[in-house]
Protein backbone atom coordinates (compact mmCIF):
# COMPACT_ATOMS: atom_id res chain seq x y z
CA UNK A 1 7.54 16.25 27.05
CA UNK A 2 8.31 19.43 24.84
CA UNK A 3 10.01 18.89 21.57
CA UNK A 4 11.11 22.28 19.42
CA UNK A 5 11.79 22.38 15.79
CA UNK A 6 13.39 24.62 13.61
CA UNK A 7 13.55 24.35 9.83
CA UNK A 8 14.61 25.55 6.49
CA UNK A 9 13.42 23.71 3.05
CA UNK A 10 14.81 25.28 -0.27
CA UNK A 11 11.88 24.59 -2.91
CA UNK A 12 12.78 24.31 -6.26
CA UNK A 13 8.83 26.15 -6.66
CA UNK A 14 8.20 29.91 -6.64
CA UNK A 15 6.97 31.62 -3.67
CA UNK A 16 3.53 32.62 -4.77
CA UNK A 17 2.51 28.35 -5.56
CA UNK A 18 4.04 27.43 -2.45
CA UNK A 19 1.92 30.18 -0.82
CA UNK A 20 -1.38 29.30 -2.24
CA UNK A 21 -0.80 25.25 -0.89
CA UNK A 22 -0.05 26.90 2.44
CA UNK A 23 -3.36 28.57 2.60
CA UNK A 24 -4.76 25.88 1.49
CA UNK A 25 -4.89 23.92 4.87
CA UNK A 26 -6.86 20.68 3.64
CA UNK A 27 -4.42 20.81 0.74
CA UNK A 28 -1.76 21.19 2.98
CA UNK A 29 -2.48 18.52 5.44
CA UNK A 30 -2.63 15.70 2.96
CA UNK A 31 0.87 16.22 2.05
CA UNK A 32 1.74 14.45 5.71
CA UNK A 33 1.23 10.86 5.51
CA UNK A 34 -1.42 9.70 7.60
CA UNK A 35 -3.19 13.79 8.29
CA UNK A 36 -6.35 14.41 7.23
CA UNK A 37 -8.42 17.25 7.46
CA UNK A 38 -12.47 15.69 7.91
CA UNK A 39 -14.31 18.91 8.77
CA UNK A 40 -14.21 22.35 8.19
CA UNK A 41 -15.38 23.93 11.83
CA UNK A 42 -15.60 28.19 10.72
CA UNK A 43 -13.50 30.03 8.78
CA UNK A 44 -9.94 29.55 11.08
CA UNK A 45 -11.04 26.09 12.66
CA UNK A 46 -10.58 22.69 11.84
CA UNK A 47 -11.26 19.02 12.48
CA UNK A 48 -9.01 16.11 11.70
CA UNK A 49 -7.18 12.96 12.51
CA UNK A 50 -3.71 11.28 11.90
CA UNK A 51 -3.59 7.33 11.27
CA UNK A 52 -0.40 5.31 13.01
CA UNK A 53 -0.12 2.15 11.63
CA UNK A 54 1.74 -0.37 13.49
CA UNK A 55 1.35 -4.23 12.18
CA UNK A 56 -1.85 -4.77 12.01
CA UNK A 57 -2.79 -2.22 14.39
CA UNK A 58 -4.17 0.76 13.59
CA UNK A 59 -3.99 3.91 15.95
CA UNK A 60 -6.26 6.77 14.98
CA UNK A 61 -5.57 10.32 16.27
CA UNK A 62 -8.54 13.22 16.63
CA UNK A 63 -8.45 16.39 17.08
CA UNK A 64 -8.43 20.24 15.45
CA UNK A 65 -6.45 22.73 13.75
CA UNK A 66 -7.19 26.38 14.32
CA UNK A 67 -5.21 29.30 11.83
CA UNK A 68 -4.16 31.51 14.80
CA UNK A 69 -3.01 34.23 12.39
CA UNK A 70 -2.27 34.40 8.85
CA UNK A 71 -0.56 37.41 6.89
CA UNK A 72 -0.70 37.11 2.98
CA UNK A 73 1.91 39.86 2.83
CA UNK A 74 4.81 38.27 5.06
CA UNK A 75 3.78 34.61 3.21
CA UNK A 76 3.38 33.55 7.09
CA UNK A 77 1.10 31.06 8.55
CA UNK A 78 0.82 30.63 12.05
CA UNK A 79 -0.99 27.31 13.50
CA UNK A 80 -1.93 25.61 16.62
CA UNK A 81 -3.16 21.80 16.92
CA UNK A 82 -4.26 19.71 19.21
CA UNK A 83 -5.39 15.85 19.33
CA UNK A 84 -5.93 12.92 21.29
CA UNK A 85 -6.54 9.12 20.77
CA UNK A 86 -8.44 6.33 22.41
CA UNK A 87 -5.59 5.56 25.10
CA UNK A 88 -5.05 8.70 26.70
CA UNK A 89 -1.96 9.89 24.38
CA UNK A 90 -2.42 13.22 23.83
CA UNK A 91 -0.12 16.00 21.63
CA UNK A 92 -0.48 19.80 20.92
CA UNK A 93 1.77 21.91 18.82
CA UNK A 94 2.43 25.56 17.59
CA UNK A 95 3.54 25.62 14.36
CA UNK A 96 4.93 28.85 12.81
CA UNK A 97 5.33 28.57 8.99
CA UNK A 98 6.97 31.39 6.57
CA UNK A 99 7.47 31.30 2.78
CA UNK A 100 10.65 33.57 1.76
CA UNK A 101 11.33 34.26 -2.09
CA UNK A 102 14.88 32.94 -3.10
CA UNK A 103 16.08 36.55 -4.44
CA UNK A 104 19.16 34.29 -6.91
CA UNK A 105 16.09 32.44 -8.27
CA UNK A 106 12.50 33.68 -8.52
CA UNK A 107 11.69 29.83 -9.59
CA UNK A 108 12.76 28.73 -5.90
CA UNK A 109 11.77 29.55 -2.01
CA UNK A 110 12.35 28.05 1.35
CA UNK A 111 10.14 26.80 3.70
CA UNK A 112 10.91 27.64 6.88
CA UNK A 113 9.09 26.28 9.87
CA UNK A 114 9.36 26.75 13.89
CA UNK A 115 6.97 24.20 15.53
CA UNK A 116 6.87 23.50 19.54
CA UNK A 117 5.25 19.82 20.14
CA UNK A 118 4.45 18.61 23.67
CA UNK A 119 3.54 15.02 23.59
CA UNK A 120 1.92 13.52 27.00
CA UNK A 121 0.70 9.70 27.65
CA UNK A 122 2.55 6.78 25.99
CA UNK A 123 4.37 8.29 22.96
CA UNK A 124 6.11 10.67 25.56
CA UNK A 125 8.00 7.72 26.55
CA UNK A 126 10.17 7.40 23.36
CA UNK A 127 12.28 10.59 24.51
CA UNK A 128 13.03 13.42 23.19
CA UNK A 129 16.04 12.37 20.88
CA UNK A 130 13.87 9.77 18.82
CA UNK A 131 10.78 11.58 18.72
CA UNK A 132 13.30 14.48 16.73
CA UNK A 133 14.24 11.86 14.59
CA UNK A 134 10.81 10.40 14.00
CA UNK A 135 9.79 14.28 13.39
CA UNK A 136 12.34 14.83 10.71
CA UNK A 137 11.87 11.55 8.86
CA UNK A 138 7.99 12.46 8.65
CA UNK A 139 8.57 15.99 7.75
CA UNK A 140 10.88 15.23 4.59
CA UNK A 141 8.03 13.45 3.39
CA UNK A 142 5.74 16.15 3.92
CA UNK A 143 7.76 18.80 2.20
CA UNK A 144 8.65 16.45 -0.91
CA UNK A 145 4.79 15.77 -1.01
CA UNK A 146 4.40 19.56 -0.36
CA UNK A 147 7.12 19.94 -3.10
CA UNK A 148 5.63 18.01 -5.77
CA UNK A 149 1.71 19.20 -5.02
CA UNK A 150 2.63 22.85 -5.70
CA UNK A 151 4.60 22.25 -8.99
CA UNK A 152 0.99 21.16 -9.72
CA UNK A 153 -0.51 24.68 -9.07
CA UNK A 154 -1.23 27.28 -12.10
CA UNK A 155 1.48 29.79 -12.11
CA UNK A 156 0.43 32.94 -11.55
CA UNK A 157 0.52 35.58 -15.02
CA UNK A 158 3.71 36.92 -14.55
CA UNK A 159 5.20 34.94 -12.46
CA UNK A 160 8.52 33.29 -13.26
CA UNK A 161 7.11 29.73 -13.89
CA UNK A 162 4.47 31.43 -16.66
CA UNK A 163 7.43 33.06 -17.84
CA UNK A 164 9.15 29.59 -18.18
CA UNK A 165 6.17 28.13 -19.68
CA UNK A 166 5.81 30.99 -22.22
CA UNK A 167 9.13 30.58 -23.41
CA UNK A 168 8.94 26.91 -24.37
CA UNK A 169 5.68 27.26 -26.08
CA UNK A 170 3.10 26.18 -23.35
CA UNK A 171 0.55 27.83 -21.73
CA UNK A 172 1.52 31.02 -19.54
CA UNK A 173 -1.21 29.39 -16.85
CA UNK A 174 0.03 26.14 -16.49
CA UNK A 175 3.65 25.20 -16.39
CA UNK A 176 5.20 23.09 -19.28
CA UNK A 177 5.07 19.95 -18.06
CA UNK A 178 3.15 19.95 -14.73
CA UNK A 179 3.45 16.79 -12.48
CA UNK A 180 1.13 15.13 -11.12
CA UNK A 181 -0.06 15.21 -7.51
CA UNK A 182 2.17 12.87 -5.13
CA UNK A 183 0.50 9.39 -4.18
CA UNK A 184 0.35 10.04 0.02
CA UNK A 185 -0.23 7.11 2.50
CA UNK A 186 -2.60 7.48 4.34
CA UNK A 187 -1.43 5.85 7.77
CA UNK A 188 1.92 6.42 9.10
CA UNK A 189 3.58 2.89 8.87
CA UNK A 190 5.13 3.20 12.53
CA UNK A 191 7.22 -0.38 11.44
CA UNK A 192 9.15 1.18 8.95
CA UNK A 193 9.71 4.21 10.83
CA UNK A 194 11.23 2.03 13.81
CA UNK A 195 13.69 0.09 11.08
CA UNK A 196 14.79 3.24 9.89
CA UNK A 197 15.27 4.61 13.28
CA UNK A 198 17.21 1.11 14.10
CA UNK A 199 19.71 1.31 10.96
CA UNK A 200 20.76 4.95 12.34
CA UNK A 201 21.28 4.09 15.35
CA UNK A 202 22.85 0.84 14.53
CA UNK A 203 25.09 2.78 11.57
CA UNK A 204 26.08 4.99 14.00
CA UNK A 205 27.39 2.94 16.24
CA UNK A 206 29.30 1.49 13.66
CA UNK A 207 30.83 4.31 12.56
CA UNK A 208 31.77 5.11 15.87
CA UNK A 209 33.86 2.25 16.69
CA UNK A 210 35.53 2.32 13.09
């Protein structure tokens, strides 16, 4: 089963930070709840594993992530994964990811993101229809985490966050008051994913019959 995603997520965090996290794929790959990169393979190549919590059970997901092309210029990324786990599920995906400048704000961006996932074995069974709405639950955590990590960065000298931080008397390095790093889970709680998924569907069905 093929599931395709296209994205846009305005970033109240300048371009150049949100481009350094991108590069920075182990970075990166914490900001999704349960992803973690393990091992770095070669330069473009690398090896992790996503944790699915369900109950007590715990479902753990191999595989690598290779950096099929990257262009510092354009602030574009492009990526291709693939995994497996113990009981023949298996998932790959191409993920295209681009960082645009918000030209009414220097402060802000968008991340915009263009991902084909094909899912075989067990999971494949959910359909494509929930496994969109599992996908865009788990990627609004990933870009707040994503979000919050690079308001963390150093601005660059120059940039419109040093500017900021120059201005109200901090150092042109680090913004003002920089947040700290987001507290990510480390599995993917599959329970609360399926309540949230059951008070959609339920709420829409209620608001269909009102």
């Amino acid at each position: 089963m093929e599931v395709k995603l296209d994205k846009q997520y305005p970033l109240d965090v300048d371009a150049a930070r949100a481009w350094a996290l991108l590069t920075d794929l182990k970075a990166t790959a914490n900001c999704m709840p349960g992803a973690e990169i393990t091992e770095q393979l070669s330069e473009t190549s690398f090896k992790g594993g996503v944790k699915v919590k369900v109950g007590p059970a715990v479902a753990q997901f191999g595989g690598t992530v290779d950096v099929v092309e990257a262009v510092p210029a354009e602030r574009k990324m492009v990526l291709r994964g693939k995994g497996a786990d113990k009981g023949g599920s298996s998932a790959s995906m191409d993920l295209t990811a681009i960082i645009t400048a918000d030209p009414a704000n220097p402060a802000h961006c968008v991340l915009n993101g263009q991902a084909a996932v094909i899912v075989n074995g067990k999971f494949a069974q959910f359909g494509g229809r929930m496994m969109v709405q599992v996908s865009d639950m788990l990627l609004a955590q990933f870009v707040e985490n994503f979000r919050q990590t690079a308001l963390t960065l150093p601005a660059a000298e120059g940039s419109p966050a040093a500017a900021q931080a120059a201005a109200s008397g901090g150092d042109a390095a680090v913004p003002a008051a920089a947040p700290t790093a987001p507290v990510v889970a480390r599995e993917i709680n599959g329970l609360a994913i399926f309540w949230a998924l059951l008070k959609s569907w339920f709420g829409g069905l209620v608001g269909k019959k009102a």
